[in-house]
C-alpha atoms as a PDB file:
ATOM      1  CA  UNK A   1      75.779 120.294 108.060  1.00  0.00           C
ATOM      2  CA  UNK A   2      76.160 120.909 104.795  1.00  0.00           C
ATOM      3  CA  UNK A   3      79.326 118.861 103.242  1.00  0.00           C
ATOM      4  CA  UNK A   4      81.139 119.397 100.130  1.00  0.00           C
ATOM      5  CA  UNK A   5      82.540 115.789  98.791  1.00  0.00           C
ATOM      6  CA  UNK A   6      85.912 116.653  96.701  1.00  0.00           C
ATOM      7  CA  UNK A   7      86.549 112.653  95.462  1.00  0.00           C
ATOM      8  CA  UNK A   8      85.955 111.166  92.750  1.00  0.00           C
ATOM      9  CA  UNK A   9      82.068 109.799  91.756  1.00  0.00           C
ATOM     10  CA  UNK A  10      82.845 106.002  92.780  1.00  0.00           C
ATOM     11  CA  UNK A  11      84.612 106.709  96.323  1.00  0.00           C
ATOM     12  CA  UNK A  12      83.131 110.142  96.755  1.00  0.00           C
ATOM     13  CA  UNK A  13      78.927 108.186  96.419  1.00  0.00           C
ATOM     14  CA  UNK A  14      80.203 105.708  99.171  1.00  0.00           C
ATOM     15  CA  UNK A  15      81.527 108.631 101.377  1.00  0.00           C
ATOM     16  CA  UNK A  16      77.911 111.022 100.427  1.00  0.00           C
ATOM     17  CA  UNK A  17      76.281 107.870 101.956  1.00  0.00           C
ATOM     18  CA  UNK A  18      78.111 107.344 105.237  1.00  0.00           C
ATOM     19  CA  UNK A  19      77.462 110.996 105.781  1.00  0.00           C
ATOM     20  CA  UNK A  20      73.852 111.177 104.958  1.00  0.00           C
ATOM     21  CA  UNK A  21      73.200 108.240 107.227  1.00  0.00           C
ATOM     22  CA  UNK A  22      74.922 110.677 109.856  1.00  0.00           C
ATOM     23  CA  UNK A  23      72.249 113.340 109.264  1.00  0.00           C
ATOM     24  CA  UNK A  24      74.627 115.591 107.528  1.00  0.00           C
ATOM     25  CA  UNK A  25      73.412 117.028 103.399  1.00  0.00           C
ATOM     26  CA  UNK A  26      76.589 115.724 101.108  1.00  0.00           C
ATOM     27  CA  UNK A  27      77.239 117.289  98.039  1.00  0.00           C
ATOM     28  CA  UNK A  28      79.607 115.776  95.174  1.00  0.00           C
ATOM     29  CA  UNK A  29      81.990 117.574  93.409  1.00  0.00           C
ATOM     30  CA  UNK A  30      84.731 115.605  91.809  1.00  0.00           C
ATOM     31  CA  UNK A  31      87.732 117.071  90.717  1.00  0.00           C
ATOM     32  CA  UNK A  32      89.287 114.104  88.917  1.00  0.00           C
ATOM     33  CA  UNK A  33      88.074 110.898  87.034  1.00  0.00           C
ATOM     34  CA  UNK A  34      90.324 107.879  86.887  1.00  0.00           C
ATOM     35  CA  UNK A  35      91.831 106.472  84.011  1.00  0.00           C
ATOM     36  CA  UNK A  36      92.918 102.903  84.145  1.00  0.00           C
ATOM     37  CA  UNK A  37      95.784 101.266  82.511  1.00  0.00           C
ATOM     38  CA  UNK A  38      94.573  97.719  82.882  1.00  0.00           C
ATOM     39  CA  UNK A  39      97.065  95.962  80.245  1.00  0.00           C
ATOM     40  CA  UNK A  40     100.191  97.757  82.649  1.00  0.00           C
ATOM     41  CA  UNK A  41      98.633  96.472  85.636  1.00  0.00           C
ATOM     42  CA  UNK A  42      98.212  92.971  83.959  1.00  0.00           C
ATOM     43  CA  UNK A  43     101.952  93.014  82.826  1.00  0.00           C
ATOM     44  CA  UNK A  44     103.057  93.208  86.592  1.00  0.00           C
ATOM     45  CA  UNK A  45     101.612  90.724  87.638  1.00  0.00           C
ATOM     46  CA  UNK A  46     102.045  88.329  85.186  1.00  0.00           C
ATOM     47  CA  UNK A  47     106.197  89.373  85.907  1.00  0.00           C
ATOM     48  CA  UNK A  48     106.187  89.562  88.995  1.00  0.00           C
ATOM     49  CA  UNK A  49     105.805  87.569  92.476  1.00  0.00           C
ATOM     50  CA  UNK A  50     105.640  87.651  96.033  1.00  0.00           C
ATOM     51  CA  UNK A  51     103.709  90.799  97.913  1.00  0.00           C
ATOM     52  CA  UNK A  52     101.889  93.582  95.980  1.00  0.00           C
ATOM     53  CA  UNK A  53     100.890  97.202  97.448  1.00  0.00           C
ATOM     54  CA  UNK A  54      98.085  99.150  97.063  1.00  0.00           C
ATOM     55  CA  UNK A  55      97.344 102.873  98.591  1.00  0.00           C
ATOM     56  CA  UNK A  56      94.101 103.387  96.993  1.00  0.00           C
ATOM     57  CA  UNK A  57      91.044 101.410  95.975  1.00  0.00           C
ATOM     58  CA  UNK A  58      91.552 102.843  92.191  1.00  0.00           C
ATOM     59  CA  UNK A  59      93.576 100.613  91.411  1.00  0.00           C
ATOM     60  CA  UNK A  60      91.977  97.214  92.648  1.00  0.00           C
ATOM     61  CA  UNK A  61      89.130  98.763  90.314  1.00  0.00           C
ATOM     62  CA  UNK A  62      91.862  99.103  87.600  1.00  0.00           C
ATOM     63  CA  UNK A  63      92.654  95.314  87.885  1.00  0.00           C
ATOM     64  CA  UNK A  64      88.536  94.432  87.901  1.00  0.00           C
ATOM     65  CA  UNK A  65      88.632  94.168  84.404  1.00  0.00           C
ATOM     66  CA  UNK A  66      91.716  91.523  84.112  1.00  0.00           C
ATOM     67  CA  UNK A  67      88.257  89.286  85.398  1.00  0.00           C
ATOM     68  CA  UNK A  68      89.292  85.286  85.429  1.00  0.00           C
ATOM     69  CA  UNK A  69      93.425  86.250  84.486  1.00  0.00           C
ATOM     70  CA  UNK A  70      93.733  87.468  88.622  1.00  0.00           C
ATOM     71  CA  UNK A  71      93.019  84.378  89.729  1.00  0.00           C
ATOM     72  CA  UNK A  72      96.753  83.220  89.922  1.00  0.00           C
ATOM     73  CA  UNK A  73      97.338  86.099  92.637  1.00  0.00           C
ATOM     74  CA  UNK A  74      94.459  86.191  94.480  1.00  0.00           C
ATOM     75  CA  UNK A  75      96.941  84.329  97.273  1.00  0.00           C
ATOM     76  CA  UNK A  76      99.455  86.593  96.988  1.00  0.00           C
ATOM     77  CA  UNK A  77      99.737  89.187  99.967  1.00  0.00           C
ATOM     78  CA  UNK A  78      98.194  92.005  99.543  1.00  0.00           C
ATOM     79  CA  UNK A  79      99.166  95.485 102.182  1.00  0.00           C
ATOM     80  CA  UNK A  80      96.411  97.841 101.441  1.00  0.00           C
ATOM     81  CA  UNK A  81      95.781 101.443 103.063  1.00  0.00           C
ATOM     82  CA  UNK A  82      92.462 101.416 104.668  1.00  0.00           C
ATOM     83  CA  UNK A  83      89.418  99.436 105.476  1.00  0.00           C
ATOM     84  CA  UNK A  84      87.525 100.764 102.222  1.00  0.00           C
ATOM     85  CA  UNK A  85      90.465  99.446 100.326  1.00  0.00           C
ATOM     86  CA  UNK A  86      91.068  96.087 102.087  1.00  0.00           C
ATOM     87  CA  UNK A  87      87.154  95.464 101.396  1.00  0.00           C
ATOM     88  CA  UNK A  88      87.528  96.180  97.563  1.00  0.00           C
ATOM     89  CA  UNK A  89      90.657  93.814  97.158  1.00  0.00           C
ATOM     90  CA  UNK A  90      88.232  90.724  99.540  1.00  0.00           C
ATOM     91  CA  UNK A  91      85.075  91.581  97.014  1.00  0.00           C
ATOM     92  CA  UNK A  92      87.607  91.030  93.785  1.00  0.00           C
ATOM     93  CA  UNK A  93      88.686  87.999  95.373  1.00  0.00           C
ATOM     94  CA  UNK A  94      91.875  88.389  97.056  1.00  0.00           C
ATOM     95  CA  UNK A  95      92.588  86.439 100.419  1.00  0.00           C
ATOM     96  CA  UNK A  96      95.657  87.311 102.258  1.00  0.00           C
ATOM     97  CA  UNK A  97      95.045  91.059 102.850  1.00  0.00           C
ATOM     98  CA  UNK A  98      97.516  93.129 105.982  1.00  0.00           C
ATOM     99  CA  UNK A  99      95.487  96.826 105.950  1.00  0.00           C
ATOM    100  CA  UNK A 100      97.476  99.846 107.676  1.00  0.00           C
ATOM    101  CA  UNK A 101      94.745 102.448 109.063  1.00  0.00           C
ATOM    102  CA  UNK A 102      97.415 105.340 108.273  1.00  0.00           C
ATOM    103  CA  UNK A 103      98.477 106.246 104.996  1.00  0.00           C
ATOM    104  CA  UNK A 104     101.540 105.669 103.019  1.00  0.00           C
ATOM    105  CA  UNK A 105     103.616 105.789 105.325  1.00  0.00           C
ATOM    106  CA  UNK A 106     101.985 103.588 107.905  1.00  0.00           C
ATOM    107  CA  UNK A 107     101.900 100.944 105.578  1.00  0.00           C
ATOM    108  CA  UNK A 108     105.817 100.815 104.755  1.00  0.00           C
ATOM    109  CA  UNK A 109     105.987 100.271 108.341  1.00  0.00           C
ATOM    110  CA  UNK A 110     103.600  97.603 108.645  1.00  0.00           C
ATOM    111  CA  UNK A 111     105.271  95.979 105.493  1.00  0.00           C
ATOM    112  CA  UNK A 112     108.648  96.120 107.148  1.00  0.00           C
ATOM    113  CA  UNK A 113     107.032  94.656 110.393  1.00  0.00           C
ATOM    114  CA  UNK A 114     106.044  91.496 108.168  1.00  0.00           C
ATOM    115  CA  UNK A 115     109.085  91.268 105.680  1.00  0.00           C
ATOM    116  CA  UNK A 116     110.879  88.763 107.652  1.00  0.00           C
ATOM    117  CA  UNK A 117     107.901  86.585 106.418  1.00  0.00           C
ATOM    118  CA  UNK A 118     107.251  88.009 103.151  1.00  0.00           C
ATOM    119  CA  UNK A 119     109.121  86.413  99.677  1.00  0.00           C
ATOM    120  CA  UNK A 120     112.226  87.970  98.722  1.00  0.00           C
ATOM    121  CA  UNK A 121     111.243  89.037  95.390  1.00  0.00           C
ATOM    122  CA  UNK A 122     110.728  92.851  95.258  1.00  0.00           C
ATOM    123  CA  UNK A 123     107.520  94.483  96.776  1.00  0.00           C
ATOM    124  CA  UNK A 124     105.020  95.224  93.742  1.00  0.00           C
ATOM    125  CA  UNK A 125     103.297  98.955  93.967  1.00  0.00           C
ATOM    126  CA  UNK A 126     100.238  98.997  92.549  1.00  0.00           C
ATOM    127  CA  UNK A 127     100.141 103.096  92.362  1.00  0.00           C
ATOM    128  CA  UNK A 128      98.121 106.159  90.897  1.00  0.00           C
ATOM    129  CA  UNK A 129      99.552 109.445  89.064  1.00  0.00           C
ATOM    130  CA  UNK A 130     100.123 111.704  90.869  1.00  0.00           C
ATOM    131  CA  UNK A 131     100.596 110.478  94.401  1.00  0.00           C
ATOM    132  CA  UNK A 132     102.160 111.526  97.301  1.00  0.00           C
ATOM    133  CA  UNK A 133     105.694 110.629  98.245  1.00  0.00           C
ATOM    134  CA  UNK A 134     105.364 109.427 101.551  1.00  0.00           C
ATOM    135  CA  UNK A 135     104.608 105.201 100.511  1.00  0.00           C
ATOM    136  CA  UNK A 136     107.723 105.080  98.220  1.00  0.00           C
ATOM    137  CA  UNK A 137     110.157 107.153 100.752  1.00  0.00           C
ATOM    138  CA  UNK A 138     109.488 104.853 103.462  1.00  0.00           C
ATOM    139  CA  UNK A 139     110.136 101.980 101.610  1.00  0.00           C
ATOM    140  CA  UNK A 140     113.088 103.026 100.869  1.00  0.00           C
ATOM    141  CA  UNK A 141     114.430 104.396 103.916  1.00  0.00           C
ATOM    142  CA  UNK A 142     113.899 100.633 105.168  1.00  0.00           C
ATOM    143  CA  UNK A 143     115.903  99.471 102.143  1.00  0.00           C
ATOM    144  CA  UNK A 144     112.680  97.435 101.153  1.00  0.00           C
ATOM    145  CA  UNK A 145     112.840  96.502  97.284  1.00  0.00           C
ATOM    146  CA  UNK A 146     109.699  97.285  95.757  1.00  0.00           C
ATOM    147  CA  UNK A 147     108.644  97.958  92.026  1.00  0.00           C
ATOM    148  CA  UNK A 148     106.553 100.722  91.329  1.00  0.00           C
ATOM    149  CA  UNK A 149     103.813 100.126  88.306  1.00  0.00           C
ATOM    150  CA  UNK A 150     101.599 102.834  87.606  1.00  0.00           C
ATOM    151  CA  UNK A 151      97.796 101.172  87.134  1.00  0.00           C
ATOM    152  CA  UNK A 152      96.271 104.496  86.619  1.00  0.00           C
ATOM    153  CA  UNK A 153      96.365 107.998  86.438  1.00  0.00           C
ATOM    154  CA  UNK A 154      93.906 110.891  87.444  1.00  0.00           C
ATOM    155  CA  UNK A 155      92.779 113.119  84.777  1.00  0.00           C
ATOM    156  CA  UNK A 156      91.545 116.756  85.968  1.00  0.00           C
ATOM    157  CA  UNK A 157      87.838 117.815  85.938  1.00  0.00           C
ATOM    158  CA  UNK A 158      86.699 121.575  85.980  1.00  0.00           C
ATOM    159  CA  UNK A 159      83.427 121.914  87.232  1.00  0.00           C
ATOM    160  CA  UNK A 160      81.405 125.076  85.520  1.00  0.00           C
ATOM    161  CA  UNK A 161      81.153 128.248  87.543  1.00  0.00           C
ATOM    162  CA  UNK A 162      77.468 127.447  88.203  1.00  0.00           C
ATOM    163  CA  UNK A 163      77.819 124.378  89.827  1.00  0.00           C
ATOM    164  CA  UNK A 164      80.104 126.089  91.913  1.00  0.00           C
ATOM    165  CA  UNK A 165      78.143 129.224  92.626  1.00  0.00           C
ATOM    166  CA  UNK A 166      75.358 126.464  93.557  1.00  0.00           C
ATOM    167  CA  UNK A 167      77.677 124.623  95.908  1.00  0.00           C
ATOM    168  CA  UNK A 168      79.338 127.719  97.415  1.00  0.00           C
ATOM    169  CA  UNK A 169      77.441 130.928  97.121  1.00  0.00           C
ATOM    170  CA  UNK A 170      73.600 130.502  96.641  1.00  0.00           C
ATOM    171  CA  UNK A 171      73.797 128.601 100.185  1.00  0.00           C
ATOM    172  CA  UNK A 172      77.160 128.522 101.956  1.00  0.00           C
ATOM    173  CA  UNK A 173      79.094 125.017 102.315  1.00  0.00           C
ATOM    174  CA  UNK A 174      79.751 123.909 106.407  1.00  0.00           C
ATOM    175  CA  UNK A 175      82.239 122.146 105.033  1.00  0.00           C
ATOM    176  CA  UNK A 176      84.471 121.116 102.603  1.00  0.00           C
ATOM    177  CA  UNK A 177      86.681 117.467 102.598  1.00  0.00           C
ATOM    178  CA  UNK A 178      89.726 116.735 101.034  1.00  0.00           C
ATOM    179  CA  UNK A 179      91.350 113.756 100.974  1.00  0.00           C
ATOM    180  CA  UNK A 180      94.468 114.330  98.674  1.00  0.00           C
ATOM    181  CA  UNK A 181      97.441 117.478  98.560  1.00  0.00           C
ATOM    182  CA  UNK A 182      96.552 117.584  94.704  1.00  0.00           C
ATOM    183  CA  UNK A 183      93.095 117.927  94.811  1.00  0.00           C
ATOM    184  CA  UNK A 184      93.710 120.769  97.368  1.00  0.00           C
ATOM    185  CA  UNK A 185      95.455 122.245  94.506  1.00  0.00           C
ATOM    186  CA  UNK A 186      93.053 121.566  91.725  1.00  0.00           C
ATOM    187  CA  UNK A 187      90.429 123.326  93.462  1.00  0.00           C
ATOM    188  CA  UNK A 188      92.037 126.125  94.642  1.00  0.00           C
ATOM    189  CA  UNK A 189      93.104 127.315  91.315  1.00  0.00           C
ATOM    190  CA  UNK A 190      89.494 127.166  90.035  1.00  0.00           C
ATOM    191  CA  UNK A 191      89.076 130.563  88.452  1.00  0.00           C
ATOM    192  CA  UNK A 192      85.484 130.641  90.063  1.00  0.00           C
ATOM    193  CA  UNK A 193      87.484 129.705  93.662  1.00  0.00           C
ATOM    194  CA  UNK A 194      89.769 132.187  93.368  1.00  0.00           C
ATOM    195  CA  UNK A 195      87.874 135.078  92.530  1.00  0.00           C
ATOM    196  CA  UNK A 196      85.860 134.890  95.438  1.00  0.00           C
ATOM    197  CA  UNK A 197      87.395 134.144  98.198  1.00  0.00           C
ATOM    198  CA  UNK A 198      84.484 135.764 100.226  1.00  0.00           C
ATOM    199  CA  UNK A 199      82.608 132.984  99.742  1.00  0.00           C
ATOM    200  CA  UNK A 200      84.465 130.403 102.377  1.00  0.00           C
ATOM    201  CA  UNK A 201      84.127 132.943 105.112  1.00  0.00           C
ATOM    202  CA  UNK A 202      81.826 130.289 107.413  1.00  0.00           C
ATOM    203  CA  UNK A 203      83.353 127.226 105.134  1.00  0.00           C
ATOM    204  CA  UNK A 204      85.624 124.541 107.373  1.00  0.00           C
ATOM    205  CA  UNK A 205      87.978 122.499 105.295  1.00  0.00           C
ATOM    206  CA  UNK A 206      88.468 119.178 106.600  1.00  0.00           C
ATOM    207  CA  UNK A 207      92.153 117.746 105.199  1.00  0.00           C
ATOM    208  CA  UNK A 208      92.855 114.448 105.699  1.00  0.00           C
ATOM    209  CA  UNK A 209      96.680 114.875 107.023  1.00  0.00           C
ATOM    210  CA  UNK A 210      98.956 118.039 107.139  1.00  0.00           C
ATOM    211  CA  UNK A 211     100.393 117.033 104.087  1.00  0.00           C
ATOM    212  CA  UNK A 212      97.123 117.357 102.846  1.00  0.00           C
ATOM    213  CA  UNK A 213      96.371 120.677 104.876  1.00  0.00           C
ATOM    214  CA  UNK A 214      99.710 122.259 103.378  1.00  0.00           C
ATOM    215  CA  UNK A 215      97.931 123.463  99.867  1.00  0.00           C
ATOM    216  CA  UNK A 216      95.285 124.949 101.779  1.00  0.00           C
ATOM    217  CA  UNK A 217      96.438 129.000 101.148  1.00  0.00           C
ATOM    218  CA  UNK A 218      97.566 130.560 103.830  1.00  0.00           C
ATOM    219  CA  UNK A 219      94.875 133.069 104.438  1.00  0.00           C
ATOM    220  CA  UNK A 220      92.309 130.509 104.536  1.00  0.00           C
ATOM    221  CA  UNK A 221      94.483 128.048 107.048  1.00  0.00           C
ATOM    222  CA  UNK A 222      92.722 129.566 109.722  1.00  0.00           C
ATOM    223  CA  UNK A 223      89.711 127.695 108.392  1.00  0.00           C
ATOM    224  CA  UNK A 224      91.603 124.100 108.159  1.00  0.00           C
ATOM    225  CA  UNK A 225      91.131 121.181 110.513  1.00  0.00           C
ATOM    226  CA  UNK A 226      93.083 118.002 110.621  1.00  0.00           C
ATOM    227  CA  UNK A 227      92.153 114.283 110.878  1.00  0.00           C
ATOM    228  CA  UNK A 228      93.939 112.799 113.945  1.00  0.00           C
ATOM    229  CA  UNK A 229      95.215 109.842 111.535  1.00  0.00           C
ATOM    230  CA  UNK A 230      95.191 109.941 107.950  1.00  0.00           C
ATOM    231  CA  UNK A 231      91.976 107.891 107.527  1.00  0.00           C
ATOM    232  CA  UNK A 232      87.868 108.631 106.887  1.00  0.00           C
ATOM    233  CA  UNK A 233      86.370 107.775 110.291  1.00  0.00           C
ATOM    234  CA  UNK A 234      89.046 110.115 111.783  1.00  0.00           C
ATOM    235  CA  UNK A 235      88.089 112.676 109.280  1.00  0.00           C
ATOM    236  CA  UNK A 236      84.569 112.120 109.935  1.00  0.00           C
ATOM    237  CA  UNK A 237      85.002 112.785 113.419  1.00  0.00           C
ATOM    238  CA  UNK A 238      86.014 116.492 112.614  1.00  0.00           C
ATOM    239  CA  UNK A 239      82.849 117.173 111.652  1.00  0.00           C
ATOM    240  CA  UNK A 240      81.407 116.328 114.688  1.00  0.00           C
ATOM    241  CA  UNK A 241      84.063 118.574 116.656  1.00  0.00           C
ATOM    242  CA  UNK A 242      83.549 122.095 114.241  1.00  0.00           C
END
């Protein structure tokens, strides 16, 4: 099949590979680039203690650059969303990592599962901009105290109309993946996308979650499928059910 990548170029190569090894053609097209604040993320640490959070793998790569100053909190615990994630945190050296294999939500239950065991000194959230809701909400509907530090934000990229046309219209995409409600949005307000709707007519878009799903427009929902958790292999999986 052929499989349009929507991530960003660090995450998005490491999915492209996991797909070619399944026999399927991945193509990249990121819609956002990462930019770290690495002196923020550096500052909550240094004032903070106890238990930090992370929903994404952006921003362990954020902290990479604080180099021989993380060494203090490599013990710390560490509740990370996802195997991908877990392994990026054990690579930059931290040791006492709890992974959910849902999302955000998942892993303020699994964090309230441990916090008879955890230090009483509020929950540190690593976090992107923007993000979904769902981490934050369940914290606080389990009257968890965290502290939300924003380690880096994504920045919009528009892709020219004839990398587009070659993704979408000189040969038609199987598929599409998105992993994220925003960069549902960001793609389909592309000019290009929206002018030609015609284009998706044998297209599948594979959404990580119905959150996820719920940007999709509505006369193209016919097209959407839905990972049974909010997680890759699960995702992957819908590909080999379309």
């Amino acid at each position: 099949m052929r499989v349009v990548v929507t991530r960003p170029q660090h995450s998005g190569e490491r999915t492209m590979r996991r797909l070619a090894q399944m026999g399927h053609e991945p193509l990249l097209l990121p819609l956002a680039e990462p930019v770290h604040h690495v002196e923020e993320a550096g500052r909550a640490l240094l004032a903070t203690q106890g238990a930090i959070a992370i929903t994404s793998a952006e921003a362990i790569r954020a902290l990479a650059p604080l180099a021989s100053d993380l060494e203090p909190h490599f013990a710390r615990p560490l509740f990370a969303v996802g195997k991908a994630t877990a392994k990026e945190a054990e690579d930059l050296g931290f040791s006492n990592i709890a992974v959910s294999e849902g999302g955000g939500t998942e892993l303020a239950a699994l964090i309230s599962s441990r916090s008879p065991g955890l230090d009483t000194a509020p929950l540190l959230y690593l976090a992107g901009s923007p993000r979904a809701a769902g981490f934050e909400a369940g914290l606080a509907e389990r009257r968890l105290p965290f502290l939300t530090v924003e380690c880096y934000r994504m920045r919009d990229i528009v892709p020219d109309d004839d990398v587009l046309r070659r993704l979408f219209a000189d040969v038609s995409a199987d598929a599409v993946l998105f992993y994220s409600h925003e960069t549902v949005r960001r793609f389909f307000s592309l000019p290009f996308v929206r002018h030609n709707p015609g284009i998706f007519a044998e297209t599948r878009f594979l959404c990580l979650s119905e959150a996820v799903a719920a940007a999709v427009p509505e006369p193209l929902r016919s097209h959407v499928a839905i990972a049974d958790m909010p997680n890759e292999d699960k995702l992957m999986a819908r590909l080999i059910h379309e």
